[in-house]
PDB file of N, CA and C in Angstrom:
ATOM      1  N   UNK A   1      23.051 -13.535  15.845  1.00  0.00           N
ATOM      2  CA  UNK A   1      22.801 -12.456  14.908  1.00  0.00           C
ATOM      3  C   UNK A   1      21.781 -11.510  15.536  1.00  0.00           C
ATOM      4  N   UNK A   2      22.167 -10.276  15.490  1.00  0.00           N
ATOM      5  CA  UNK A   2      21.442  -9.311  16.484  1.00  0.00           C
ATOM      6  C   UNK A   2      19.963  -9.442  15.313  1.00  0.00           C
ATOM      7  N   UNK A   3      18.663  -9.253  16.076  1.00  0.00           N
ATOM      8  CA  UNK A   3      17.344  -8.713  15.048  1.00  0.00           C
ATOM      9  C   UNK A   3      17.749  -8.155  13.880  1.00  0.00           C
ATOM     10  N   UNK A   4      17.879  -6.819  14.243  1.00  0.00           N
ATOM     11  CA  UNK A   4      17.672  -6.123  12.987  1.00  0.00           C
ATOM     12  C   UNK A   4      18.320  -6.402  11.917  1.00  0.00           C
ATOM     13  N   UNK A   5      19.764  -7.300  11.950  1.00  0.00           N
ATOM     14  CA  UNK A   5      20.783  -8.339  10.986  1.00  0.00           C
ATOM     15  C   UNK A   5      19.590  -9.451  10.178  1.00  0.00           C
ATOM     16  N   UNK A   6      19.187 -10.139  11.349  1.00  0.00           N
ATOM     17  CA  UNK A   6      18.035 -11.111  11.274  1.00  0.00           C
ATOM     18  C   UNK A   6      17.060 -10.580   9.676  1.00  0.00           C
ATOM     19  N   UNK A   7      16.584  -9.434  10.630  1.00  0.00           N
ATOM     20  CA  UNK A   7      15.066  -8.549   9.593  1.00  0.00           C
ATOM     21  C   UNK A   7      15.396  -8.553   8.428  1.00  0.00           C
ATOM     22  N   UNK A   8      16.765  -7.462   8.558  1.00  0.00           N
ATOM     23  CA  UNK A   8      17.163  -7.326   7.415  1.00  0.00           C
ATOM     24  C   UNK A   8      17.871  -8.517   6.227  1.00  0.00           C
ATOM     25  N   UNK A   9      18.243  -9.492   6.851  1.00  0.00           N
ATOM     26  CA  UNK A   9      18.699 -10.851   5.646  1.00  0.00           C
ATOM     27  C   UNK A   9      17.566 -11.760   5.268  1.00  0.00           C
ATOM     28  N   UNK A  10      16.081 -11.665   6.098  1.00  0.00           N
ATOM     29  CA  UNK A  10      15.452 -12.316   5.616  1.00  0.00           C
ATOM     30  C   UNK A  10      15.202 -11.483   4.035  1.00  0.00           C
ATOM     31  N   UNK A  11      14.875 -10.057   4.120  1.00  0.00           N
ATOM     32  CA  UNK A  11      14.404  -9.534   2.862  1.00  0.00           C
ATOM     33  C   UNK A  11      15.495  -9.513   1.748  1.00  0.00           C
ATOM     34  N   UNK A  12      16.806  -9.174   2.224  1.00  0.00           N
ATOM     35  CA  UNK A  12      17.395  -9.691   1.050  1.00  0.00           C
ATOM     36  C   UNK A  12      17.745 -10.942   0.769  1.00  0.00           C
ATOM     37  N   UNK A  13      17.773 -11.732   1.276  1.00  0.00           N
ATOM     38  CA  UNK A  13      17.413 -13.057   0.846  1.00  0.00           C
ATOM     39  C   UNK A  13      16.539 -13.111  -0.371  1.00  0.00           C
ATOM     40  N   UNK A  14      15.280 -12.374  -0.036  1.00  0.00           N
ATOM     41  CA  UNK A  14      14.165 -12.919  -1.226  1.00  0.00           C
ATOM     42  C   UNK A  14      14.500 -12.396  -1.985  1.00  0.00           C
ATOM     43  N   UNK A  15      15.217 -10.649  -2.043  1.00  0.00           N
ATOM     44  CA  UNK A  15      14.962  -9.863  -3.082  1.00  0.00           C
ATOM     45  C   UNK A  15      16.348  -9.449  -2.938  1.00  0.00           C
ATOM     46  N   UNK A  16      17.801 -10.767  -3.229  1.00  0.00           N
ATOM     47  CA  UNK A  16      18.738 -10.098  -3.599  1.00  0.00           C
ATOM     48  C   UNK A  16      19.535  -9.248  -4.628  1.00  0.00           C
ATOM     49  N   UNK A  17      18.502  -8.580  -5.742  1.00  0.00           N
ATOM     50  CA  UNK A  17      18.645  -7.895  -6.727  1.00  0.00           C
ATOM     51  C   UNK A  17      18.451  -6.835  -6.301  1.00  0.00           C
ATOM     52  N   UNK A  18      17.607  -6.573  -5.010  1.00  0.00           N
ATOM     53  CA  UNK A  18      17.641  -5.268  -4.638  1.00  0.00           C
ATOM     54  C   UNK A  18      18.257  -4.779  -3.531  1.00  0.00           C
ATOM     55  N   UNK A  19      19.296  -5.767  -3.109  1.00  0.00           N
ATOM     56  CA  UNK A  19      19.937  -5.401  -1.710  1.00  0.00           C
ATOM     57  C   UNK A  19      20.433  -4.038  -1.784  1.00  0.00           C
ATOM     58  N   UNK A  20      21.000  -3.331  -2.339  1.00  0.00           N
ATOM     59  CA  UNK A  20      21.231  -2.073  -1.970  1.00  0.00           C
ATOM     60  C   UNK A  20      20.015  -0.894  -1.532  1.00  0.00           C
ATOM     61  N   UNK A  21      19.128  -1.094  -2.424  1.00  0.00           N
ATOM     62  CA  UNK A  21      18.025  -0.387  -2.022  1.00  0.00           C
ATOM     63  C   UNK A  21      17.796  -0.630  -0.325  1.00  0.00           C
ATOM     64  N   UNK A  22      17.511  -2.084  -0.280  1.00  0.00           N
ATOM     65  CA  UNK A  22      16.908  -2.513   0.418  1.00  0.00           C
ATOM     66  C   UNK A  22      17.260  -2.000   2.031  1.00  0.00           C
ATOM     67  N   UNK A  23      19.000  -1.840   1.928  1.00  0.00           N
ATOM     68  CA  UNK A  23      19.821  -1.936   2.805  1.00  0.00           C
ATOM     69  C   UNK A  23      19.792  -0.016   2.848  1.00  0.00           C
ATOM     70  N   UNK A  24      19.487   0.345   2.234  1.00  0.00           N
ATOM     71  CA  UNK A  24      19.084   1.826   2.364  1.00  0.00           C
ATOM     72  C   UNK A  24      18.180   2.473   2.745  1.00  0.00           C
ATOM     73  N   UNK A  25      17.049   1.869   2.222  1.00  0.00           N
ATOM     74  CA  UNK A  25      15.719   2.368   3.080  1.00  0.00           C
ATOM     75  C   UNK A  25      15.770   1.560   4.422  1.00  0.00           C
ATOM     76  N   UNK A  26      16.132   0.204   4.520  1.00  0.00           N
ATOM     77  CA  UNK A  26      16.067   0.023   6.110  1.00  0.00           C
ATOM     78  C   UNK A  26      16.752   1.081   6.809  1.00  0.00           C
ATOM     79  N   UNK A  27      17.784   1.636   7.029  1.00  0.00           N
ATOM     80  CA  UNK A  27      18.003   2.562   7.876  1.00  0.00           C
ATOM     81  C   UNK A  27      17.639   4.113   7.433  1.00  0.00           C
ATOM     82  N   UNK A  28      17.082   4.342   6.757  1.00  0.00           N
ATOM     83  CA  UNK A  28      16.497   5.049   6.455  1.00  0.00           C
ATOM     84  C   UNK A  28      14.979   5.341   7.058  1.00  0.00           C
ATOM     85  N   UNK A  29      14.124   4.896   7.559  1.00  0.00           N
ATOM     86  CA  UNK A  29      12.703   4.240   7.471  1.00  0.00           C
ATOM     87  C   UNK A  29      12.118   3.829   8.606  1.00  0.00           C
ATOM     88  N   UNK A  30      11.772   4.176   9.470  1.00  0.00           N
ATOM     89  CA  UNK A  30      11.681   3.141  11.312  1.00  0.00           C
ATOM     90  C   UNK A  30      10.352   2.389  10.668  1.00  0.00           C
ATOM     91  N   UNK A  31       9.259   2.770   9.450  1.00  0.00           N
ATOM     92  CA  UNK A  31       8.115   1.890   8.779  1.00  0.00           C
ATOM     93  C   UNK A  31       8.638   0.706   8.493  1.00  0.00           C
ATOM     94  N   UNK A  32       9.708   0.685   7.636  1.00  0.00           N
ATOM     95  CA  UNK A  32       9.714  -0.482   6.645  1.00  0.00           C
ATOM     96  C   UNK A  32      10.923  -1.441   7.448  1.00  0.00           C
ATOM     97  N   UNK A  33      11.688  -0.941   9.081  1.00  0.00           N
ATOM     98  CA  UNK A  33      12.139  -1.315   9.654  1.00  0.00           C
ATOM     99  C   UNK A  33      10.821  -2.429  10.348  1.00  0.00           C
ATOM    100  N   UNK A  34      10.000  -1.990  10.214  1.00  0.00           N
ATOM    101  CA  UNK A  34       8.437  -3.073  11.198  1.00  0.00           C
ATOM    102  C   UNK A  34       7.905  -3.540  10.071  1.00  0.00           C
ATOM    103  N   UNK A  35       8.529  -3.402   8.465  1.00  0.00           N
ATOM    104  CA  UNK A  35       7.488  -4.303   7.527  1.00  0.00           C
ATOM    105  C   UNK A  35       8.579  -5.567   7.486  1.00  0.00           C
ATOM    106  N   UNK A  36       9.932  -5.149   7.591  1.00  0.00           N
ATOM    107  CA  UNK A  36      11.184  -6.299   7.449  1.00  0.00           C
ATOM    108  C   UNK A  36      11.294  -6.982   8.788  1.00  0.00           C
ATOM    109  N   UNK A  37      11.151  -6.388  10.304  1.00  0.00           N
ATOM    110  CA  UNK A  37      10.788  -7.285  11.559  1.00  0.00           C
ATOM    111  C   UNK A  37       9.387  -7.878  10.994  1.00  0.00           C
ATOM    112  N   UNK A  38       8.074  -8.218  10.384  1.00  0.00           N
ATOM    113  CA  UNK A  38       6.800  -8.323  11.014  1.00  0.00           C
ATOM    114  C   UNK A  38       7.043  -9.615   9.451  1.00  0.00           C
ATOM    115  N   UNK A  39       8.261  -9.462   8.392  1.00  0.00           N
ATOM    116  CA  UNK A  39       8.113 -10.590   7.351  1.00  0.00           C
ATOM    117  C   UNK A  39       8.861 -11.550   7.870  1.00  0.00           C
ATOM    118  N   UNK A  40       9.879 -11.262   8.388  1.00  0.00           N
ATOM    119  CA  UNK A  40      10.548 -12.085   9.273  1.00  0.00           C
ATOM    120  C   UNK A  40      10.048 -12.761  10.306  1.00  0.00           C
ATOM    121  N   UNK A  41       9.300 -12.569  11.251  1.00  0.00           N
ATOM    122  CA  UNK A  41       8.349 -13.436  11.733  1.00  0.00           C
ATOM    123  C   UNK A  41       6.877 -14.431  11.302  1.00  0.00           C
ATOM    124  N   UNK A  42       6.756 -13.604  10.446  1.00  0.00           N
ATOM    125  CA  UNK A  42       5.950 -14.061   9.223  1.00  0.00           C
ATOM    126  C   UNK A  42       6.279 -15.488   8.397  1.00  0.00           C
ATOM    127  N   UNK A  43       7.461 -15.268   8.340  1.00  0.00           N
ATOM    128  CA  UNK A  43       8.003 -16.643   7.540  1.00  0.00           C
ATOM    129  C   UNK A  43       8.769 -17.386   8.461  1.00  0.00           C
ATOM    130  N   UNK A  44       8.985 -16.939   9.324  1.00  0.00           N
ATOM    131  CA  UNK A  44       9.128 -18.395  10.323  1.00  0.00           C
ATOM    132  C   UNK A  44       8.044 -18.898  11.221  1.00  0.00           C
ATOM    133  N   UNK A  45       6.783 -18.206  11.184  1.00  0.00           N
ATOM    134  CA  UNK A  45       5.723 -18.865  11.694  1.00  0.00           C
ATOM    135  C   UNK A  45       4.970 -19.720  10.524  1.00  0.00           C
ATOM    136  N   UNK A  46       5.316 -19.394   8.905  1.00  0.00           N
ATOM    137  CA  UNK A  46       5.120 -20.049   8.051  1.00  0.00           C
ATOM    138  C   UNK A  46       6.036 -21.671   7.896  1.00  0.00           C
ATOM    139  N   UNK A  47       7.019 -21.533   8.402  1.00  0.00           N
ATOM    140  CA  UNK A  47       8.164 -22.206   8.293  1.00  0.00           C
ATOM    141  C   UNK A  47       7.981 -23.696   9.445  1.00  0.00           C
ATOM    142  N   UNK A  48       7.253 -22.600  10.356  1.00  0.00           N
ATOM    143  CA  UNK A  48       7.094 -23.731  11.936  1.00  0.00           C
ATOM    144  C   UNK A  48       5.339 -24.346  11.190  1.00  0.00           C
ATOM    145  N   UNK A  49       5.010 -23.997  10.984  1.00  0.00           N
ATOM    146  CA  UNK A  49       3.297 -24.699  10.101  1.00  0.00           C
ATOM    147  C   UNK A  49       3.562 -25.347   8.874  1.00  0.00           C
ATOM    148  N   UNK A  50       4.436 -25.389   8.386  1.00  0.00           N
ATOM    149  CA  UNK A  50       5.046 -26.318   7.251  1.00  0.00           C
ATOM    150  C   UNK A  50       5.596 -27.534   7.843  1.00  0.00           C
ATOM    151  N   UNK A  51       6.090 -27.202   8.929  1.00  0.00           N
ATOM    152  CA  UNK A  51       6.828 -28.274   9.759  1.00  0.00           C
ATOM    153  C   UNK A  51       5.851 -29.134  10.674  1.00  0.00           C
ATOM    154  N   UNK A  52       4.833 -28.382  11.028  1.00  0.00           N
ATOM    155  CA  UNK A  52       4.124 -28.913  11.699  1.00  0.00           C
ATOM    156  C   UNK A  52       2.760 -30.049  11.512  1.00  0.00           C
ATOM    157  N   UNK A  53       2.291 -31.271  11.972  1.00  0.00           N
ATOM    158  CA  UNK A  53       1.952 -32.030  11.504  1.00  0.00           C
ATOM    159  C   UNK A  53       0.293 -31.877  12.329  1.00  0.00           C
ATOM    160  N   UNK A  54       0.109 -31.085  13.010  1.00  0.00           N
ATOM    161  CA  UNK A  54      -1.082 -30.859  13.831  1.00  0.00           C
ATOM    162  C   UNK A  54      -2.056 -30.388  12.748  1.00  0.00           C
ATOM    163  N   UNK A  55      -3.644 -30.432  13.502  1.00  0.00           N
ATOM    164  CA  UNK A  55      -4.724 -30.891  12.339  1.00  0.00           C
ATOM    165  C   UNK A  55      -4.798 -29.215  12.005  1.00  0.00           C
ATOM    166  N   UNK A  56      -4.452 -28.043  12.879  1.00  0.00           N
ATOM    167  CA  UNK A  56      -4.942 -26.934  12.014  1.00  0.00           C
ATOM    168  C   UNK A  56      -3.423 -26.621  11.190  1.00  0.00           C
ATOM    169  N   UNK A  57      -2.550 -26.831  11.242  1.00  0.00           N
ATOM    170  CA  UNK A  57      -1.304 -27.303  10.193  1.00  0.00           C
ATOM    171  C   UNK A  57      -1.316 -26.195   8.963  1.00  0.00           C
ATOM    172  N   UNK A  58      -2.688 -27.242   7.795  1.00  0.00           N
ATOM    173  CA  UNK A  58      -3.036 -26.512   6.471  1.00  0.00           C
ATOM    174  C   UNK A  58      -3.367 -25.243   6.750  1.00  0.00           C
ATOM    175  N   UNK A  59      -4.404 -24.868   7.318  1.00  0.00           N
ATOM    176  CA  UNK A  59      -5.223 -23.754   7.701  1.00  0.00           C
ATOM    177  C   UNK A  59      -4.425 -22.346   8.114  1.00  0.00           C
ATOM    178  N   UNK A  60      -3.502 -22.976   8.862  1.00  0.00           N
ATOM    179  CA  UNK A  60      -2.030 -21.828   9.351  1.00  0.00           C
ATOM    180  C   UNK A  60      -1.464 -21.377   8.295  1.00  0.00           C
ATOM    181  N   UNK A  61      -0.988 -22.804   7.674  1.00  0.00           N
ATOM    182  CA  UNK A  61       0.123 -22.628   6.141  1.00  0.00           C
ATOM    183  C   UNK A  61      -0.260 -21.510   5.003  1.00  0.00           C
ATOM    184  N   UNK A  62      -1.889 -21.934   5.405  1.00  0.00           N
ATOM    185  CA  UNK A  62      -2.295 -20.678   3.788  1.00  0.00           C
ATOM    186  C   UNK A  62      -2.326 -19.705   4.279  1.00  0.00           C
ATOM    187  N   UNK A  63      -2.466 -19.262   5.696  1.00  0.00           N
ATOM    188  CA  UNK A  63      -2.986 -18.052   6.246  1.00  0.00           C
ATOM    189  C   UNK A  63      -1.649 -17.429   6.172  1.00  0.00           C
ATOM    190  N   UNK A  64      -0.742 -18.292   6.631  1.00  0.00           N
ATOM    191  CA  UNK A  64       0.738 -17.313   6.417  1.00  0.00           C
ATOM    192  C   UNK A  64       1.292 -17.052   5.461  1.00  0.00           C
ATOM    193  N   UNK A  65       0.808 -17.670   4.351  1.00  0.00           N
ATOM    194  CA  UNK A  65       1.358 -17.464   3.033  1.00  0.00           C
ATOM    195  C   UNK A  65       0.803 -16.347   2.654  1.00  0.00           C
ATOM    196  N   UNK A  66      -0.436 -16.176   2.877  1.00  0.00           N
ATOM    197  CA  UNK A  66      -1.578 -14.843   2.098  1.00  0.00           C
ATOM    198  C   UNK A  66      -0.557 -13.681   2.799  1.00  0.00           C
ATOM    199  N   UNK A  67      -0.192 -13.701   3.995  1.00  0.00           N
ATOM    200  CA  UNK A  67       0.377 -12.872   4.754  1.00  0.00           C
ATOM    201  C   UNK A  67       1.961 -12.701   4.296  1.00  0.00           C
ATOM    202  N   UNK A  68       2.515 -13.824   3.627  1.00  0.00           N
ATOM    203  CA  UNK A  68       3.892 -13.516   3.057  1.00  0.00           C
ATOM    204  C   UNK A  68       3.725 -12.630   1.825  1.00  0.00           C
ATOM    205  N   UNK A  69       2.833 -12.960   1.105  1.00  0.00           N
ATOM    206  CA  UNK A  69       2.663 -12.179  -0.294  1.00  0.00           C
ATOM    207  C   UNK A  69       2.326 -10.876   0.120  1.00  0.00           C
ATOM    208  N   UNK A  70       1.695 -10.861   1.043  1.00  0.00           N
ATOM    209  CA  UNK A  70       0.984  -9.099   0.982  1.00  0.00           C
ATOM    210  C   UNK A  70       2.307  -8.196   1.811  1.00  0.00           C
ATOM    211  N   UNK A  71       2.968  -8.898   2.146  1.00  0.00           N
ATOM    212  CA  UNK A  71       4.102  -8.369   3.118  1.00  0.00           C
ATOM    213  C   UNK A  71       5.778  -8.255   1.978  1.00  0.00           C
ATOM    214  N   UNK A  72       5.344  -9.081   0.923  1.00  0.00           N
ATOM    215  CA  UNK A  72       6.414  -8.951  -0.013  1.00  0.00           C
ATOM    216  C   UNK A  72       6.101  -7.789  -0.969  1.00  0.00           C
ATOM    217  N   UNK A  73       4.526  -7.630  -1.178  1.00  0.00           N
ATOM    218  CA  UNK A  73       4.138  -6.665  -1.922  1.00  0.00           C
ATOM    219  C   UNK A  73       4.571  -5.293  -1.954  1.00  0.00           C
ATOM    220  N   UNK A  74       4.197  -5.204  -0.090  1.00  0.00           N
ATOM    221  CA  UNK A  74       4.485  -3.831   0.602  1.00  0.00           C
ATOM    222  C   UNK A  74       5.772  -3.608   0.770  1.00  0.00           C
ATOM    223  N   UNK A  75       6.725  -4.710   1.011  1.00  0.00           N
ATOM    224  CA  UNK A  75       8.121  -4.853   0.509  1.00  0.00           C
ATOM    225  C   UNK A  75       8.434  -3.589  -0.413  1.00  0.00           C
ATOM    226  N   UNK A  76       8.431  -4.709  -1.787  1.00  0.00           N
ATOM    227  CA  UNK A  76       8.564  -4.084  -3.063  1.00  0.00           C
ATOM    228  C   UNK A  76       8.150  -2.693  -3.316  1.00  0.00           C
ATOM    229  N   UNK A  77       6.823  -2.527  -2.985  1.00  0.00           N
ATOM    230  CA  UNK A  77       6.216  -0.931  -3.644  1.00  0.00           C
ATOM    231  C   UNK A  77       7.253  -0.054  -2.530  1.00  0.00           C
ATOM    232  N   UNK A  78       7.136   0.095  -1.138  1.00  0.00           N
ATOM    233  CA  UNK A  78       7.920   0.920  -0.299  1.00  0.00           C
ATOM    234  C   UNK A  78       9.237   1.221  -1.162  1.00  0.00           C
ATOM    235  N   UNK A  79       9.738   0.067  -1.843  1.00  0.00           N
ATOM    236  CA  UNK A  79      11.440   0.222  -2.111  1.00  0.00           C
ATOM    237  C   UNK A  79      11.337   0.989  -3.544  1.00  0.00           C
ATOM    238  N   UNK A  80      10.017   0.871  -4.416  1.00  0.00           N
ATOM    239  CA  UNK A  80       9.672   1.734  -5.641  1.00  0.00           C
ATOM    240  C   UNK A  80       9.362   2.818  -5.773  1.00  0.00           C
ATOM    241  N   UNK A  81       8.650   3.301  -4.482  1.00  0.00           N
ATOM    242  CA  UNK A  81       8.180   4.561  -3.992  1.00  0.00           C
ATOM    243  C   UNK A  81       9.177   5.741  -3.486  1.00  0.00           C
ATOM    244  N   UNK A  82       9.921   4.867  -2.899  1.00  0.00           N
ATOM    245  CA  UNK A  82      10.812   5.638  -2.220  1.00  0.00           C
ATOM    246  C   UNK A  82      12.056   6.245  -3.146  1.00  0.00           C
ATOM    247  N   UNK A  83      12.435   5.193  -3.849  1.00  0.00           N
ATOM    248  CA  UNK A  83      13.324   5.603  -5.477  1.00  0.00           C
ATOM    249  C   UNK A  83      13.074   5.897  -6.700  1.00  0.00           C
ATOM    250  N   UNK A  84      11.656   6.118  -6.714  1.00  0.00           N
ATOM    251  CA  UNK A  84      11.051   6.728  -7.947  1.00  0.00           C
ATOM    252  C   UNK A  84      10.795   8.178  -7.601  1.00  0.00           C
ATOM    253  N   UNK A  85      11.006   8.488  -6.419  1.00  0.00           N
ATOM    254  CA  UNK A  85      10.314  10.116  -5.646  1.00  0.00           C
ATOM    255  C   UNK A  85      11.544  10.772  -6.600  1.00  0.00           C
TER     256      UNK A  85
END
């Protein structure tokens, strides 16, 4: 699956109520093209620290999580902003 397939199915994945939007402003957007690459790595470095049994493990897990939420946030508002204009 080429990246940008990748980028783009992680976010609709989370937020398949908004796939059309979603799938609109990505090519629309070269920004929110690096907020959907940067969640996508995001949650599989969350994904590999969930998995992982090493002592900084926890410490990773929350750090990537704080980083999933604020990255779902900016998600969301970009896709509100942009269709409320």
């Amino acid at each position: 699956m080429p990246v940008i397939q990748s980028n783009l199915s992680y976010v609709v994945k989370r937020y398949p109520d908004h796939r059309d939007n979603i799938l609109q402003f990505f090519k629309e957007n070269q920004n929110y093209q690096t907020i959907c690459e940067d969640y996508r790595k995001c949650l599989e470095a969350h994904q590999h620290w969930n998995e992982s049994g090493s002592k900084e493990a926890s410490a990773r897990r929350e750090e990537y999580a704080t980083l999933l939420g604020e990255l779902e946030a900016e998600i969301i508002q970009n896709i509100n902003e942009f269709y409320n204009t």
